[in-house]
C-alpha atoms as a PDB file:
ATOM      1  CA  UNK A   1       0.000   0.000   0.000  1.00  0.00           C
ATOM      2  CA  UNK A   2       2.705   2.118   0.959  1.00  0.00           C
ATOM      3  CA  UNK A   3       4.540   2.279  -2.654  1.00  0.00           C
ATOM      4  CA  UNK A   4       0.696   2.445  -4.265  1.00  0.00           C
ATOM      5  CA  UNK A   5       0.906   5.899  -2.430  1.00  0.00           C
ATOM      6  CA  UNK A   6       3.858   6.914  -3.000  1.00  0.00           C
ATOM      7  CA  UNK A   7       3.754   6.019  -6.893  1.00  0.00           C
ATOM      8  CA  UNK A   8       0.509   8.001  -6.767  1.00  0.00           C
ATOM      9  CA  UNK A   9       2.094  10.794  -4.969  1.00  0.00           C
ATOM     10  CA  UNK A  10       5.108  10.861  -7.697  1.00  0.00           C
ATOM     11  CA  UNK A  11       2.809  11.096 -10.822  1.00  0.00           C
ATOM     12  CA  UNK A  12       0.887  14.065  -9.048  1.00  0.00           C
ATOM     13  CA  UNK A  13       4.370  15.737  -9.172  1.00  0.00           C
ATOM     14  CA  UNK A  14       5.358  14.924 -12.754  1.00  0.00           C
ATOM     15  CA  UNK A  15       2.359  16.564 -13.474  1.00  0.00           C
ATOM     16  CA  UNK A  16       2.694  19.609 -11.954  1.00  0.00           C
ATOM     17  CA  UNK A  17       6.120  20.298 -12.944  1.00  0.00           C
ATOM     18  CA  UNK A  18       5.103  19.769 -16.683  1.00  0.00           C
ATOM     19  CA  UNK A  19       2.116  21.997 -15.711  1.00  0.00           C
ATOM     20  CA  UNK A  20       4.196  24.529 -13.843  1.00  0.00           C
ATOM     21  CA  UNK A  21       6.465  25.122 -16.626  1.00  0.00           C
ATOM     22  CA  UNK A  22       3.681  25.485 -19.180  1.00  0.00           C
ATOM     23  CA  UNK A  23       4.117  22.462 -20.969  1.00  0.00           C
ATOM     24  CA  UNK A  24       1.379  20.864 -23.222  1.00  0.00           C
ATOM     25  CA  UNK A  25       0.328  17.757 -21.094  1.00  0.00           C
ATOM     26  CA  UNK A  26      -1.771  15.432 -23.706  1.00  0.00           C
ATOM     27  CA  UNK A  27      -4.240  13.211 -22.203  1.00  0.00           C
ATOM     28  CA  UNK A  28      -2.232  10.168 -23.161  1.00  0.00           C
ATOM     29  CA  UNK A  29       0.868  11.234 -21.157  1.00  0.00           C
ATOM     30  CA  UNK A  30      -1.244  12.238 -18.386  1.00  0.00           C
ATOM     31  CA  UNK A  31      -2.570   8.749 -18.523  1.00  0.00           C
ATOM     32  CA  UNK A  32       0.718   7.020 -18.872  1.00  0.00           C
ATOM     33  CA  UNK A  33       2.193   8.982 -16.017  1.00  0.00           C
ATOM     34  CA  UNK A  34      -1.160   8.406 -13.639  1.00  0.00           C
ATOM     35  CA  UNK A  35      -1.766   4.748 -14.755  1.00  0.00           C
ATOM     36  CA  UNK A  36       1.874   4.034 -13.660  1.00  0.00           C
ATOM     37  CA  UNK A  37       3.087   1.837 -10.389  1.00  0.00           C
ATOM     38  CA  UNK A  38       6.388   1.549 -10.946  1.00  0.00           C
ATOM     39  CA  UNK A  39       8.158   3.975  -8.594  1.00  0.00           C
ATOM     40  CA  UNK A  40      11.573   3.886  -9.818  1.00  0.00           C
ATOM     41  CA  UNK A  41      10.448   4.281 -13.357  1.00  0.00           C
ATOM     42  CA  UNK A  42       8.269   7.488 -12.162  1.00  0.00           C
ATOM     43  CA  UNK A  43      11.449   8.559 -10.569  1.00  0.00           C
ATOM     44  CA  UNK A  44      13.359   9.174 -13.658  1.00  0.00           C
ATOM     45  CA  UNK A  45       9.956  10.656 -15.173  1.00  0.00           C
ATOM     46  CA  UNK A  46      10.189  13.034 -12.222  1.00  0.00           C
ATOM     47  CA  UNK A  47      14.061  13.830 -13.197  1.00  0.00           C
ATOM     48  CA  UNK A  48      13.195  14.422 -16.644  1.00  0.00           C
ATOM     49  CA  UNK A  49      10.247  16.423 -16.244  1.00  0.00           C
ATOM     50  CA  UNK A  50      12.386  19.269 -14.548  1.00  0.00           C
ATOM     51  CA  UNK A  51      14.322  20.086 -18.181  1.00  0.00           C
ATOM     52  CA  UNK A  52      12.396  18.096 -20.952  1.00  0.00           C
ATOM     53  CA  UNK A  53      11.114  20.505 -23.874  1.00  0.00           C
ATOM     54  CA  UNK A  54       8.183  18.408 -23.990  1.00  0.00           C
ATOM     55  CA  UNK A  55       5.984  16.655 -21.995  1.00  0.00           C
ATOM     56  CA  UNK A  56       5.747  12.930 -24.040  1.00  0.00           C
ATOM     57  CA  UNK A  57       9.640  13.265 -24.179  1.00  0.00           C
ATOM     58  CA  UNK A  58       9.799  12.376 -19.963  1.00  0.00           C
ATOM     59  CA  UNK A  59       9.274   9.050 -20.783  1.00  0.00           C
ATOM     60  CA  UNK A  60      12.224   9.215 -23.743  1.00  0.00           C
ATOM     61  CA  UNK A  61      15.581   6.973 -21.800  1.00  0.00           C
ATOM     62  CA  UNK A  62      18.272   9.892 -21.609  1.00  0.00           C
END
C-alpha cells in the first residue's frame, strides 16, 4: 500500500512540474504517467520532467 501511495504521490508531481512550466500535457501522457506503479520508473519521469522541452519526451531513456 505504501509504494501504491507513494507512486501516486510521484505522478501528481510529474504533473505539476510539466504543468508549472507550461508544458502541453496530452491526455495520453497524463494517462501514462497516472496509470503508472512503478516507482523507480516514475522517478526518472520526475528527473526528466524538470528540463524536458516536452511533456511525451519524460518518458524518452536519456
Amino acid at each position: 500500500m505504501r509504494a501504491e501511495v507513494r507512486a501516486e504521490s510521484r505522478a501528481e508531481d510529474i504533473l505539476l512540474i510539466l504543468e508549472r512550466r507550461g508544458l502541453d500535457i496530452s491526455e495520453d501522457v497524463r494517462s501514462r504517467v497516472t496509470h503508472c506503479t512503478d516507482p523507480e520508473l516514475l522517478r526518472r519521469w520526475l528527473a526528466r520532467a524538470v528540463t524536458v522541452p516536452k511533456a511525451e519526451e519524460v518518458f524518452e531513456d536519456a
